[in-house]
C-alpha atoms as a PDB file:
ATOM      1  CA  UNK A   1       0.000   0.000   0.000  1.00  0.00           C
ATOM      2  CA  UNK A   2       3.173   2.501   0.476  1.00  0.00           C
ATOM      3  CA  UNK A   3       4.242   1.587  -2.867  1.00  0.00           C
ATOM      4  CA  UNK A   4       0.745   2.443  -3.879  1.00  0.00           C
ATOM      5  CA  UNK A   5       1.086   6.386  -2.308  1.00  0.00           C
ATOM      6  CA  UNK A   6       4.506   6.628  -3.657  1.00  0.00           C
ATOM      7  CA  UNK A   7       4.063   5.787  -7.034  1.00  0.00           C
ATOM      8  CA  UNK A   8       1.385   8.928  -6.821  1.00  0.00           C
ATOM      9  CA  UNK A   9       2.979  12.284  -8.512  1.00  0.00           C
ATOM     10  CA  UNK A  10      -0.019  14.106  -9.058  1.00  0.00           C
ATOM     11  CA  UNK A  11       1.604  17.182  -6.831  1.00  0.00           C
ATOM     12  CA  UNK A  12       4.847  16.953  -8.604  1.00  0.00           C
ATOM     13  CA  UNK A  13       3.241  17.174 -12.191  1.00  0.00           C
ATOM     14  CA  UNK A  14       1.156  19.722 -11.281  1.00  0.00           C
ATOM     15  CA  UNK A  15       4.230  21.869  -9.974  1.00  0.00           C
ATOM     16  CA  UNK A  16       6.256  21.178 -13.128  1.00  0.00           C
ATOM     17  CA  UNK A  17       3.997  21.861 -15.671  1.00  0.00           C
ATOM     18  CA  UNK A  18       2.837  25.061 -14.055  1.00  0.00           C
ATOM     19  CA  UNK A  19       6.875  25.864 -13.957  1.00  0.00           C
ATOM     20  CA  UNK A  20       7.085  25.088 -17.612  1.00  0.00           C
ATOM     21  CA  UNK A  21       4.197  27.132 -18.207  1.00  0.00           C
ATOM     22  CA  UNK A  22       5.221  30.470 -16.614  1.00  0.00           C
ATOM     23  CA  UNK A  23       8.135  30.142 -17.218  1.00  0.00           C
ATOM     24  CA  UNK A  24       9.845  29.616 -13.807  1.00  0.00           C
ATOM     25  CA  UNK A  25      13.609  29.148 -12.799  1.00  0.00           C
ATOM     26  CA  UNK A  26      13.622  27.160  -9.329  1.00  0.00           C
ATOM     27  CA  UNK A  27      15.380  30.393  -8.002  1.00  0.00           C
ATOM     28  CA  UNK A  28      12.576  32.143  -8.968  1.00  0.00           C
ATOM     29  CA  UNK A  29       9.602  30.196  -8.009  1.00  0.00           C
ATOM     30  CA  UNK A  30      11.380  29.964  -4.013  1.00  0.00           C
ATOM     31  CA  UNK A  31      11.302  33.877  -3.870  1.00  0.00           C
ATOM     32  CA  UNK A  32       7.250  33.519  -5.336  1.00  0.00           C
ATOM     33  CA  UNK A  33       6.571  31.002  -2.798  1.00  0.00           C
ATOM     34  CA  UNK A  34       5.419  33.140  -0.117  1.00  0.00           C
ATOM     35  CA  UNK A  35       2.220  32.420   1.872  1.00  0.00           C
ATOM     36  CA  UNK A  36      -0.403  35.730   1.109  1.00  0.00           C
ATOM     37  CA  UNK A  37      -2.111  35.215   4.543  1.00  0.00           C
ATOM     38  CA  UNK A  38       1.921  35.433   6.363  1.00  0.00           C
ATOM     39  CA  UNK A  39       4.127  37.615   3.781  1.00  0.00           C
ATOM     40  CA  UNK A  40       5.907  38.459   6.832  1.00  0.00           C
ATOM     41  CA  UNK A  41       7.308  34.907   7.414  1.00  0.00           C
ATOM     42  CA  UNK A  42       9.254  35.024   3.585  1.00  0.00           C
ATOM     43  CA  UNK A  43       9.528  31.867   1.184  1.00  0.00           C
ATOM     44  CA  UNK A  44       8.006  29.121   2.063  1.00  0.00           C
ATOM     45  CA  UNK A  45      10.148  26.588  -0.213  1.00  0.00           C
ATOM     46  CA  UNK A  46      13.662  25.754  -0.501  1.00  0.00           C
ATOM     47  CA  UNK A  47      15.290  25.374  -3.819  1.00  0.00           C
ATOM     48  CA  UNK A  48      16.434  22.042  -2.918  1.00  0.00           C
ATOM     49  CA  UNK A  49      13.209  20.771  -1.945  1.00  0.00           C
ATOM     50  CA  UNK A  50      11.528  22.052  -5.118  1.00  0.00           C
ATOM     51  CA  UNK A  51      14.083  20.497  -7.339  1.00  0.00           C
ATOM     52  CA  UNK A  52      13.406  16.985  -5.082  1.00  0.00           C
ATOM     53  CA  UNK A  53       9.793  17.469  -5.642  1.00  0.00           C
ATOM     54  CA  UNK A  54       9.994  17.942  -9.528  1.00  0.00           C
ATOM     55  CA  UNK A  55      13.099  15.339  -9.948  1.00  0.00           C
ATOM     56  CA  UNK A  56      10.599  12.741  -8.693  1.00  0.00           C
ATOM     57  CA  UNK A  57      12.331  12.128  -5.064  1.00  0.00           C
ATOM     58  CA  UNK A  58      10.735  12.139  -2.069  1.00  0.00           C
ATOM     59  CA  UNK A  59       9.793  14.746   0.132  1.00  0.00           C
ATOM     60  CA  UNK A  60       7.304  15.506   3.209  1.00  0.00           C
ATOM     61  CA  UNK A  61       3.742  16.569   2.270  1.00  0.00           C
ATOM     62  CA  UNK A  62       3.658  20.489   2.653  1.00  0.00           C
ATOM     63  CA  UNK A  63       1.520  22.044   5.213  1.00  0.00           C
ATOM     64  CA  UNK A  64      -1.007  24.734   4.661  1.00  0.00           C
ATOM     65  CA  UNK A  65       1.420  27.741   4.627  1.00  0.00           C
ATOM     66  CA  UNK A  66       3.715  25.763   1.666  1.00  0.00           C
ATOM     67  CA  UNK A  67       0.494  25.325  -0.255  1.00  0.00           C
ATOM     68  CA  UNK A  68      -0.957  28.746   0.306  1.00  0.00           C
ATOM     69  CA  UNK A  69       2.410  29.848  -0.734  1.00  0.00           C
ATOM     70  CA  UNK A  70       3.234  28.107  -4.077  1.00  0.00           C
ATOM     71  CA  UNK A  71      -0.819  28.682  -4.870  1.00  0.00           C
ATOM     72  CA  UNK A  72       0.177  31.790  -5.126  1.00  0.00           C
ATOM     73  CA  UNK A  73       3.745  31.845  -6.824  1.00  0.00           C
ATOM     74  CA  UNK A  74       2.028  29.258  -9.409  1.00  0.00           C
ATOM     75  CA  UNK A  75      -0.639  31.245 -10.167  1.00  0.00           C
ATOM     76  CA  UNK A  76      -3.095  27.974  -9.345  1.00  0.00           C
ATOM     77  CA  UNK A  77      -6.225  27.596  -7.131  1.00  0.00           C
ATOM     78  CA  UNK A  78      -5.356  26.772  -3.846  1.00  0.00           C
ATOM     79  CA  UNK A  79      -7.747  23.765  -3.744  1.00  0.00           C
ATOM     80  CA  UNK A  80      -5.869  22.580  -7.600  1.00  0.00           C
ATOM     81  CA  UNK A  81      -2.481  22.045  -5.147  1.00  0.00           C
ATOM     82  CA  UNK A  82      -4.304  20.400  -2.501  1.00  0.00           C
ATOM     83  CA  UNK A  83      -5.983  17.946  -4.089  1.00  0.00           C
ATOM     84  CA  UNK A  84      -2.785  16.763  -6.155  1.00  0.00           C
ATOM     85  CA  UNK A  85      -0.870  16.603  -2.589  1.00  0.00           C
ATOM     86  CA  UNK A  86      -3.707  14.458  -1.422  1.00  0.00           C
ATOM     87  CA  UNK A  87      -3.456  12.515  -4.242  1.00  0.00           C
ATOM     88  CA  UNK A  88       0.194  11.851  -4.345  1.00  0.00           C
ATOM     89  CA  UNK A  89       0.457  11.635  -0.676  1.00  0.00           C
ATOM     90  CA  UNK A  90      -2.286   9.737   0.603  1.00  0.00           C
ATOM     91  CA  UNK A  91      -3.669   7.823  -2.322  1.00  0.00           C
ATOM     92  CA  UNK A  92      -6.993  10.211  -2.279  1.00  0.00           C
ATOM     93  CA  UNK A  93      -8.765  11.490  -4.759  1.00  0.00           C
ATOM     94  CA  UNK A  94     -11.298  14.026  -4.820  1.00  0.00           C
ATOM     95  CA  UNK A  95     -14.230  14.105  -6.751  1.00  0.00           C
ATOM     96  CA  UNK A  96     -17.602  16.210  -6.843  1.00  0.00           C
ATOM     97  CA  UNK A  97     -20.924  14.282  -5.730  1.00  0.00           C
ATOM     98  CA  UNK A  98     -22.279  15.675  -9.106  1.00  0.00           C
ATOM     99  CA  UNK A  99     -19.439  14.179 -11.241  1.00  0.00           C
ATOM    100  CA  UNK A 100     -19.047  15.513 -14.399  1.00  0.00           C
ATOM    101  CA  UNK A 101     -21.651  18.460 -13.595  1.00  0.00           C
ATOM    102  CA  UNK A 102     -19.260  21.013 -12.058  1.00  0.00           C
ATOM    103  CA  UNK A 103     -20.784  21.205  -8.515  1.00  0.00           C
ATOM    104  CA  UNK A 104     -18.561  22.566  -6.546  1.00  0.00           C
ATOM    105  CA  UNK A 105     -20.556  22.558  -2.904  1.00  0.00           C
ATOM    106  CA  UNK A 106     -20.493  18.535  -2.359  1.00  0.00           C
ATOM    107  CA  UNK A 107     -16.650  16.921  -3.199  1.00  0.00           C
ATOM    108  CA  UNK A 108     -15.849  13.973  -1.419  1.00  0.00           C
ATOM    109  CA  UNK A 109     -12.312  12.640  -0.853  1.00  0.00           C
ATOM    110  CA  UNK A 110     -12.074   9.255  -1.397  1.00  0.00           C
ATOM    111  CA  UNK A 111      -9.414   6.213  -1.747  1.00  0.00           C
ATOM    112  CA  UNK A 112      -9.411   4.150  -4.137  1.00  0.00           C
ATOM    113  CA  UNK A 113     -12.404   6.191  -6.018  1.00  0.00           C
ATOM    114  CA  UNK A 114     -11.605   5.218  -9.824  1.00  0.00           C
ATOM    115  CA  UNK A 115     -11.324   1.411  -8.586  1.00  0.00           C
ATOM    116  CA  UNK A 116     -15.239   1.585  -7.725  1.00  0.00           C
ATOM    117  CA  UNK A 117     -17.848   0.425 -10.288  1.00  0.00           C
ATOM    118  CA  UNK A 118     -19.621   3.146 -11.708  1.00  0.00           C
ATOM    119  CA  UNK A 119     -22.358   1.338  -9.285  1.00  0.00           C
ATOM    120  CA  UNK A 120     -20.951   1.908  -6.138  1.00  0.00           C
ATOM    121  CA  UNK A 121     -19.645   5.520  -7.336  1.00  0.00           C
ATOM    122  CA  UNK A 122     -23.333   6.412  -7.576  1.00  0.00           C
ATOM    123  CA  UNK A 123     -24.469   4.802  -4.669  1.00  0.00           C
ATOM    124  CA  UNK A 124     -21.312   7.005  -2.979  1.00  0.00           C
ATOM    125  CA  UNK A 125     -22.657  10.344  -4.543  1.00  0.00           C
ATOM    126  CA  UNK A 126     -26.017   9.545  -2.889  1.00  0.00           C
ATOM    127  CA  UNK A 127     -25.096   8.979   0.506  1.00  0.00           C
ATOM    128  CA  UNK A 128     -22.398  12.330   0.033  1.00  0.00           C
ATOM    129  CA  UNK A 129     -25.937  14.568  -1.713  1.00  0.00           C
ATOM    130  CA  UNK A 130     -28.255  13.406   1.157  1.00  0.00           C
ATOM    131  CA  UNK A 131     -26.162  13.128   4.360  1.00  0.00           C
ATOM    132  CA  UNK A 132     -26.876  15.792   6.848  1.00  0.00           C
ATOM    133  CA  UNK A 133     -24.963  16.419  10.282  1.00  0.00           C
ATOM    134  CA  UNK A 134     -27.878  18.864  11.715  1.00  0.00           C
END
């Protein structure tokens, strides 16, 4: 099952192709990096760990500060980086209860999700559309 998480680079590819993209030197994406909520606190990557990331070695899964921070610097919705690190670091995937239909309001996270039968996807959409904690 490790093997399984590992083999995930959803995060990575999403990092490199937005790097290609703009454009960005590894110098220059660790000065971008910079959380908007704590400018204060400075770059939130190193250039070593970046490099790691992209070069397809391993590295801890960033907390919300490094993700607020390359968000920004990669010019990406914050939720676009969080579901690739949940992807490549925990084997989830998220999906929207209304899949293919764009809503937004209900997304579950779930393991394993494009292993289900389309059967059991639905029957997982239901349950996420009708639950409620109140």
């Amino acid at each position: 099952m490790a093997d399984e998480v590992a083999a995930r680079t959803d995060f990575a590819d999403l990092v490199r192709r937005r790097m290609e993209e703009l454009r960005l030197s590894f110098r220059v994406l660790t000065d971008r990096a910079v959380d908007p909520d704590a400018p204060d606190a400075g770059p939130q990557w190193a250039k070593g760990t970046l490099v790691n990331l992209t070069s397809g070695r391993a590295i801890k899964a960033p907390g919300p500060a490094q993700l607020r921070a390359l968000a920004a610097a990669l010019e990406v919705p914050l939720r676009a980086l969080q579901d690739a690190a949940a992807a490549q670091w925990f084997g989830m995937e998220t999906v929207t209860a209304h899949e293919g239909e764009g809503d937004l309001e209900t997304r579950l996270l779930v393991r394993r999700y494009q292993a289900m039968s389309p059967e059991d996807r639905r029957r997982l959409q239901i349950i996420a559309e009708t639950y409620d904690p109140s």
